[in-house]
C-alpha atoms as a PDB file:
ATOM      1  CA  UNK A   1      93.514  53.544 -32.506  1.00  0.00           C
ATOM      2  CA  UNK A   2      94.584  49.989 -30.968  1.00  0.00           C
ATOM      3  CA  UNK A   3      97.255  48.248 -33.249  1.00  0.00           C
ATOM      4  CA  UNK A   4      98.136  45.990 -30.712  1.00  0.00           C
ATOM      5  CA  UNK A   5      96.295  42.964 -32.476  1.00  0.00           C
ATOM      6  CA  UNK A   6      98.756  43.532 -35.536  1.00  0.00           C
ATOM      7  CA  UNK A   7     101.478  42.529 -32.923  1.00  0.00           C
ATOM      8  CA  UNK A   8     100.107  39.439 -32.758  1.00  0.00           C
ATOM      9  CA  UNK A   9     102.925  37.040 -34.610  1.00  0.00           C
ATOM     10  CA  UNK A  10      99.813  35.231 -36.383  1.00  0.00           C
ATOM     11  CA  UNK A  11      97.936  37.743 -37.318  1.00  0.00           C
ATOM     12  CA  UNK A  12     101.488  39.943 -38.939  1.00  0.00           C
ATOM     13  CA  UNK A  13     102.108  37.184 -40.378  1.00  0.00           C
ATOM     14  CA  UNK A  14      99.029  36.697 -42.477  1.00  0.00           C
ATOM     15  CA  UNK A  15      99.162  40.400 -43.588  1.00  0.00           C
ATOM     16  CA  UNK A  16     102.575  40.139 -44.112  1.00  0.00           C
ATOM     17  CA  UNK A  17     101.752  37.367 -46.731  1.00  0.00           C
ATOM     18  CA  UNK A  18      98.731  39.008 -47.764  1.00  0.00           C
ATOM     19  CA  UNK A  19     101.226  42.217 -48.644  1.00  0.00           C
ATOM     20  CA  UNK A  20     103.369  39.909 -50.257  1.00  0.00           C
ATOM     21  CA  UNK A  21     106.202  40.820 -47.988  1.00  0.00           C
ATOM     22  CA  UNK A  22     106.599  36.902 -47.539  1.00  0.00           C
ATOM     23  CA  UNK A  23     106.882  33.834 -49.906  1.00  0.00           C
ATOM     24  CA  UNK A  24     104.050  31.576 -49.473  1.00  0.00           C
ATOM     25  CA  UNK A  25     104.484  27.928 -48.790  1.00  0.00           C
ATOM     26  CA  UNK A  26     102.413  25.910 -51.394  1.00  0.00           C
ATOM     27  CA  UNK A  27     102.018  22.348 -52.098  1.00  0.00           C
ATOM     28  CA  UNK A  28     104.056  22.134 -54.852  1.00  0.00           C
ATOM     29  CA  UNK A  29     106.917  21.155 -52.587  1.00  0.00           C
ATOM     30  CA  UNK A  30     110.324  20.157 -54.875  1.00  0.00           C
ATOM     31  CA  UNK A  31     111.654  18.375 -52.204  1.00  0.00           C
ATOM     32  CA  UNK A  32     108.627  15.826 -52.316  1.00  0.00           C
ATOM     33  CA  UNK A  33     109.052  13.107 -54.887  1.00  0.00           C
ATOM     34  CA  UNK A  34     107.232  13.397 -57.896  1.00  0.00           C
ATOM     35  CA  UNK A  35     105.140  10.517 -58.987  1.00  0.00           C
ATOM     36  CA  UNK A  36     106.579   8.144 -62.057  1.00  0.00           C
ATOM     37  CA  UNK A  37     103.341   8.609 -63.867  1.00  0.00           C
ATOM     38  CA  UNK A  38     104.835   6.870 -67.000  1.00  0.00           C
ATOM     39  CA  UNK A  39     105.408   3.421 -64.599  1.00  0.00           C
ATOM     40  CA  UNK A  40     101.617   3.976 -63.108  1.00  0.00           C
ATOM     41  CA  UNK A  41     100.191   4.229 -66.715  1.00  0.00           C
ATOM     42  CA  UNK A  42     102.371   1.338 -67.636  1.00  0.00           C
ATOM     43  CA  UNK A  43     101.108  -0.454 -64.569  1.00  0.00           C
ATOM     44  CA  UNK A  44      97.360   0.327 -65.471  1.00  0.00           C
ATOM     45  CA  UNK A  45      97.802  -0.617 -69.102  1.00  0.00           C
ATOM     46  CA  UNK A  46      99.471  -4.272 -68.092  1.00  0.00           C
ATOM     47  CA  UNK A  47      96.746  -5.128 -65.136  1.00  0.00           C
ATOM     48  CA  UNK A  48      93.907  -3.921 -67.367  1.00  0.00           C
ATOM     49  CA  UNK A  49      95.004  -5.769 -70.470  1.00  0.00           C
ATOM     50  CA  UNK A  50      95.975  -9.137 -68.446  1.00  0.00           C
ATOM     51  CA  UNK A  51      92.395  -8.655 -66.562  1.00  0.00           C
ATOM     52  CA  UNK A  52      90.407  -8.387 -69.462  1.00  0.00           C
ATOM     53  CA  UNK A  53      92.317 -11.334 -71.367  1.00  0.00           C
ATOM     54  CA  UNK A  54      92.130 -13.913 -68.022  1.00  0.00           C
ATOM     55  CA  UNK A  55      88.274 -12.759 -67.996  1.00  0.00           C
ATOM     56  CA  UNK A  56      87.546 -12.898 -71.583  1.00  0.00           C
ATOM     57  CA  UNK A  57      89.456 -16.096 -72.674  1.00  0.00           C
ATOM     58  CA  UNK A  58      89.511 -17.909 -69.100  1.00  0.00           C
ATOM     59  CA  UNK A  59      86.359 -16.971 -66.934  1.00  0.00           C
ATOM     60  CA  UNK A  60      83.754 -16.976 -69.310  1.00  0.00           C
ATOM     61  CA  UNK A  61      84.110 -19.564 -71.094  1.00  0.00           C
ATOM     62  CA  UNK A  62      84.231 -21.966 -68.122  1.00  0.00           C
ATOM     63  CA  UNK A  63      81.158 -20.300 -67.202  1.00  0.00           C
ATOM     64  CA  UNK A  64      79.841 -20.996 -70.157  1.00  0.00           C
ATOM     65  CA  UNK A  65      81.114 -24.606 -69.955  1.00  0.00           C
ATOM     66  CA  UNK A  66      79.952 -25.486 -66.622  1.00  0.00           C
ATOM     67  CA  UNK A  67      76.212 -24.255 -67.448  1.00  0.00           C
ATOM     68  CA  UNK A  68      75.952 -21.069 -66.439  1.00  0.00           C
ATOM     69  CA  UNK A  69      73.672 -20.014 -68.597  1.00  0.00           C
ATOM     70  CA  UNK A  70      70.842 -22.825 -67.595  1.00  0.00           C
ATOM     71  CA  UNK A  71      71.253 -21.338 -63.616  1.00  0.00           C
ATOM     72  CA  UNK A  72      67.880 -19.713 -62.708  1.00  0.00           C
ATOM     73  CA  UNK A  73      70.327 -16.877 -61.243  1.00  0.00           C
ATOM     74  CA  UNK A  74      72.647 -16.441 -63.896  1.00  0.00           C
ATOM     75  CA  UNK A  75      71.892 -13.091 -64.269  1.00  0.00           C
ATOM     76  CA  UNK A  76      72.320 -11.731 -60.297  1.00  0.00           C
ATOM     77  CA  UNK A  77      76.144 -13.762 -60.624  1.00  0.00           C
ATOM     78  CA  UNK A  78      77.575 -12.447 -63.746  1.00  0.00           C
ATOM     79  CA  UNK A  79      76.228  -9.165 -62.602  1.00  0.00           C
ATOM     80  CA  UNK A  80      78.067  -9.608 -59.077  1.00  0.00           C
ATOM     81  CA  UNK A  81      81.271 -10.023 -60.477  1.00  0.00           C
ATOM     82  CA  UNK A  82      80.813  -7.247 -63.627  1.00  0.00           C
ATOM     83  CA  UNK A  83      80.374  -4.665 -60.644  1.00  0.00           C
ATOM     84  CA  UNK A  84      83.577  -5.304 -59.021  1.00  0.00           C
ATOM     85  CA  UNK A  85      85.568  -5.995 -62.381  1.00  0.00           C
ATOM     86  CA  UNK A  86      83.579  -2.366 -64.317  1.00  0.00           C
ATOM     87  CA  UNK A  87      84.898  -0.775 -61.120  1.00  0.00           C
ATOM     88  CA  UNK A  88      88.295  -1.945 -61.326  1.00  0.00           C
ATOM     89  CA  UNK A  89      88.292  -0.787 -65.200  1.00  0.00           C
ATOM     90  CA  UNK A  90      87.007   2.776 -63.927  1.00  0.00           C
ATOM     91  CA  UNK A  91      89.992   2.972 -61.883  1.00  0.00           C
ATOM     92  CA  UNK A  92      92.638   1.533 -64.083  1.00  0.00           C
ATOM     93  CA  UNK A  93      91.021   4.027 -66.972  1.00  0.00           C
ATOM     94  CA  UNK A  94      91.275   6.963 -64.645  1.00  0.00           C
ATOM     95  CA  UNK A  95      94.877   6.609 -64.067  1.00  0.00           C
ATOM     96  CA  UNK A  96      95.410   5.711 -67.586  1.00  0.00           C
ATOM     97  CA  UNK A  97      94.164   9.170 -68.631  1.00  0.00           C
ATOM     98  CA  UNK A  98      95.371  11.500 -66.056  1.00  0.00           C
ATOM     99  CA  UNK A  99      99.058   9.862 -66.234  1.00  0.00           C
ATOM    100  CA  UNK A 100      98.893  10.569 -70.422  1.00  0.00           C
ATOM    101  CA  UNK A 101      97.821  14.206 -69.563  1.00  0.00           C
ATOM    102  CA  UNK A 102     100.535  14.769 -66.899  1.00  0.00           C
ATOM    103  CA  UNK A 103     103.204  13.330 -68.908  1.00  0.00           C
ATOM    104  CA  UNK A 104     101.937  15.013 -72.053  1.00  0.00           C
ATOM    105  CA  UNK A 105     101.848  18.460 -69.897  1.00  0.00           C
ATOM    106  CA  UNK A 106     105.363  18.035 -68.312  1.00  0.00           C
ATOM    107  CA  UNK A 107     106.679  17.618 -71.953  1.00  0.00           C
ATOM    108  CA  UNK A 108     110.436  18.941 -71.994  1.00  0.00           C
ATOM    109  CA  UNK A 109     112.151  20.811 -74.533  1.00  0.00           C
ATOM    110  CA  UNK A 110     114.709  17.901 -75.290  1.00  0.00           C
ATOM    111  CA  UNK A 111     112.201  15.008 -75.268  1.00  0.00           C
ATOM    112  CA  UNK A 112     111.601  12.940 -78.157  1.00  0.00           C
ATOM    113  CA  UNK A 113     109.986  14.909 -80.526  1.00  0.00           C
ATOM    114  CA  UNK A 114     107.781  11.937 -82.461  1.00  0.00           C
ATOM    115  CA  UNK A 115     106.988  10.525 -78.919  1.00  0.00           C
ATOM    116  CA  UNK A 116     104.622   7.718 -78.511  1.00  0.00           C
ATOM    117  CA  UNK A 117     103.009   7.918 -75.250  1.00  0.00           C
ATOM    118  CA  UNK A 118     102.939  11.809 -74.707  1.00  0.00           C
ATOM    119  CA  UNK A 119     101.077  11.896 -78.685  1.00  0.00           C
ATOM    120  CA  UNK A 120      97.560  13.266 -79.271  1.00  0.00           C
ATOM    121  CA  UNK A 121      96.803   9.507 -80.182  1.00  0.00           C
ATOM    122  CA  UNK A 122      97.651   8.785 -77.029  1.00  0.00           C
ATOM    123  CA  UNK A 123      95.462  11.072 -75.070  1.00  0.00           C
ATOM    124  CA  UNK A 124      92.776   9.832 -77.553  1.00  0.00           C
ATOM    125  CA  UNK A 125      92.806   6.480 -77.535  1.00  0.00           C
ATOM    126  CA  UNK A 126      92.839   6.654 -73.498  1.00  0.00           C
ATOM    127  CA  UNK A 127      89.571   8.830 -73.839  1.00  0.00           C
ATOM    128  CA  UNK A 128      88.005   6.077 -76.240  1.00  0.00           C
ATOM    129  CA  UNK A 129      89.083   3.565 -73.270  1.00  0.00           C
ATOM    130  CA  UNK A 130      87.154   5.530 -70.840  1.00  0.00           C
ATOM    131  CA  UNK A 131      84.080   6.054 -72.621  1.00  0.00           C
ATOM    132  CA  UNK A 132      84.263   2.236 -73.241  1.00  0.00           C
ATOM    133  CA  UNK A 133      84.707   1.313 -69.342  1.00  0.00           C
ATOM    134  CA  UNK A 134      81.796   3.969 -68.317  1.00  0.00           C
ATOM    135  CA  UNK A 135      79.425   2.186 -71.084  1.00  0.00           C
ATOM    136  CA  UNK A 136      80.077  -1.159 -69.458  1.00  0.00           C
ATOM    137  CA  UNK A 137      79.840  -0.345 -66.235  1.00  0.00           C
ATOM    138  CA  UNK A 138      76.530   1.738 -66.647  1.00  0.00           C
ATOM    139  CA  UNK A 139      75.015   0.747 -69.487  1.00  0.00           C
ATOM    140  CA  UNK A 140      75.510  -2.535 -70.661  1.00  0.00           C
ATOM    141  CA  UNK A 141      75.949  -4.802 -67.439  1.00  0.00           C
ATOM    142  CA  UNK A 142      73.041  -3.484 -65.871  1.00  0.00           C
ATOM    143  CA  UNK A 143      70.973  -4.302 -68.437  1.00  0.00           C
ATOM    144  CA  UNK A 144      72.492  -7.521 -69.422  1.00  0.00           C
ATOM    145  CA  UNK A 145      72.004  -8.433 -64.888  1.00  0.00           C
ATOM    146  CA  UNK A 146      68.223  -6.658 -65.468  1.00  0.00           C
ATOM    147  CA  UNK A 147      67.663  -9.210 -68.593  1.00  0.00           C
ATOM    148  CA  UNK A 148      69.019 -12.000 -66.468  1.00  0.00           C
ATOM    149  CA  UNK A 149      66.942 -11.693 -63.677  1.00  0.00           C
ATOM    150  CA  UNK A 150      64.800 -14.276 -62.693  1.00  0.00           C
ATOM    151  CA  UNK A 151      61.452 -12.730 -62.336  1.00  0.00           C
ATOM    152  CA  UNK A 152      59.950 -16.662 -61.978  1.00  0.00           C
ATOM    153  CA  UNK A 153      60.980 -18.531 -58.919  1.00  0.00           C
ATOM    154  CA  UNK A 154      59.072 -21.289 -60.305  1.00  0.00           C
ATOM    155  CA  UNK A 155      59.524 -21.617 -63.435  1.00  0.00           C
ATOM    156  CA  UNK A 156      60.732 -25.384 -64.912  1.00  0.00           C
ATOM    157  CA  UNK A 157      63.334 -24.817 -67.021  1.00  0.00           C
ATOM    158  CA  UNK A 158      64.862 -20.849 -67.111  1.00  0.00           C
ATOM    159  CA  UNK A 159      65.473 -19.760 -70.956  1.00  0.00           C
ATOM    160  CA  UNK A 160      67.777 -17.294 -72.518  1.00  0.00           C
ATOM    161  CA  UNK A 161      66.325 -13.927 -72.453  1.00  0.00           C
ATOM    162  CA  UNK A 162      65.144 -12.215 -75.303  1.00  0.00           C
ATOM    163  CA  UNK A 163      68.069  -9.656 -76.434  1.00  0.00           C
ATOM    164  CA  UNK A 164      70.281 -11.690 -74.373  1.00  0.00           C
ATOM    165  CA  UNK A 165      72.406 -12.312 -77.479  1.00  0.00           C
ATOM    166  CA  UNK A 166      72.403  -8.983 -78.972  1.00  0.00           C
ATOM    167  CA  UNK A 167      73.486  -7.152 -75.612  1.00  0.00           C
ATOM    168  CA  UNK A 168      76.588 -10.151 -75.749  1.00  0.00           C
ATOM    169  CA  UNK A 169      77.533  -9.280 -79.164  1.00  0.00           C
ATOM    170  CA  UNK A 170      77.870  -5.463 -78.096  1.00  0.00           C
ATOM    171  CA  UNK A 171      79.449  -6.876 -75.031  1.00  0.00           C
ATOM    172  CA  UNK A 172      82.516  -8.501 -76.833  1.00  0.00           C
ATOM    173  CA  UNK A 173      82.771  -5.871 -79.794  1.00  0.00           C
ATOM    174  CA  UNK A 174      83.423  -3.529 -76.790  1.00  0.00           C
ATOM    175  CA  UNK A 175      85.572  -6.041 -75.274  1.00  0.00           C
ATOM    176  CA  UNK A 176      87.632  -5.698 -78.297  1.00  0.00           C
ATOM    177  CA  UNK A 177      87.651  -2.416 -78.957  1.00  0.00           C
ATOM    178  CA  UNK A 178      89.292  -2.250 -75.578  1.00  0.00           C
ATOM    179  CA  UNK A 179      91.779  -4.987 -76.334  1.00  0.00           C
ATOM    180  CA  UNK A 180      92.446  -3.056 -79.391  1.00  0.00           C
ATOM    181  CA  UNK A 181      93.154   0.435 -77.612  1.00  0.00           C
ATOM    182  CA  UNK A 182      95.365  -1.442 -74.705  1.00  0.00           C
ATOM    183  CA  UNK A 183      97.392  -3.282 -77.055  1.00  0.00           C
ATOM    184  CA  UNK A 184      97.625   0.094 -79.507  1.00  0.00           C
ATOM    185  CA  UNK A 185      98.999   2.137 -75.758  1.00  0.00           C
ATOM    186  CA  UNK A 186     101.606  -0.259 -74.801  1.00  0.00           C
ATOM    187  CA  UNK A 187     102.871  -0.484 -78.403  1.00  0.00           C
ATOM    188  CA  UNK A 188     102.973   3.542 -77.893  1.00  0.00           C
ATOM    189  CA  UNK A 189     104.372   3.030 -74.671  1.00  0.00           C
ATOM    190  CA  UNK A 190     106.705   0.486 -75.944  1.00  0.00           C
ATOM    191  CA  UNK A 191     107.715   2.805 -78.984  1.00  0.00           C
ATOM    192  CA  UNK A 192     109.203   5.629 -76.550  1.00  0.00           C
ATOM    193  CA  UNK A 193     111.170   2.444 -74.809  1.00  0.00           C
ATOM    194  CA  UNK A 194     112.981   1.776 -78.093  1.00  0.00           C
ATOM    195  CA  UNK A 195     113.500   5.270 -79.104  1.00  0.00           C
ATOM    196  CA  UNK A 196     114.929   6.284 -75.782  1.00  0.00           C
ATOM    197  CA  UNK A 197     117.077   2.688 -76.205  1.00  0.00           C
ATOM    198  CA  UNK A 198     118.483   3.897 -79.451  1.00  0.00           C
ATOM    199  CA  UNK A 199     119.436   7.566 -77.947  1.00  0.00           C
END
């Protein structure tokens, strides 16, 4: 029998490995820098918050001022901006979540044992956030751009839909809601600061 081809450095060295005569190289490299997942959850809290606020409290209502609402394409506008912004909150939810559950997981053995940001409220409230951002983006501005379509090039004077208003007022109570859960993380997040301070 031939056993030349188990010469072969390559080839010895993958049955080598396979035997377990070798230690395997894997990805989880300690030499490479670990990610400070409680600054990118901080980040992601702070831009989210701030975005929502300087939309909420600053875009809108000069949209509102300056007519918005009596534009014939109303509805294709507000719906061009929601798509980048629901993205954005996608994102910023995303990281959010999976920075709670790393930090939560890499829990040490002397951290603070009442900690705010690695609690199950936490993890929880950054769920609620998501299911809020994924109802905005695909629920609620589609059909609030769908309602605002202009289906009548020619019509005189374009009206408020019908359900306009309602699909608003579930609009802003989510808006809320979210405020609410931002403002209840970086108090968590705020919480360990303090603690940690007082150490």
């Amino acid at each position: 029998m031939d056993t030349a081809w188990l010469e072969a450095p390559r080839i010895g060295h993958y049955i080598a490995v396979l035997k377990g005569l070798e230690p395997m190289n894997t990805l989880s490299n300690p030499s490479l820098k670990s990610i400070n997942w409680f600054g990118v959850v901080l980040f992601s809290l702070m831009f989210w918050f701030s975005s929502s606020l300087l939309i909420d409290f600053v875009v809108m209502p000069g949209l509102f001022v300056s007519g918005m609402m009596s534009q014939p394409d109303f509805g294709l506008a507000g719906y061009a901006m929601f798509w980048l912004f629901n993205r954005l909150e996608l994102v910023c939810a995303a990281l959010i979540l999976t920075g709670l559950l790393v930090t939560r997981q890499t829990r040490q053995a002397s951290s603070v044992l009442a900690s705010g940001i690695r609690s199950r409220w936490a993890v929880e409230l950054a769920l609620v956030l998501l299911a809020i951002a994924l109802v905005l983006t695909y629920w609620l501005s589609p059909a609030m751009g769908a309602l605002g379509l202009s289906l009548e090039p020619f019509a005189a004077a374009p009206t408020l839909p019908e359900g306009m208003n309602q699909l608003h007022a579930v609009y802003f109570g989510l808006e809320a809601l979210k405020l609410l859960g931002c403002a209840g993380l970086i108090r968590l997040y705020f919480q360990d600061l303090q603690v940690a301070g007082e150490l």
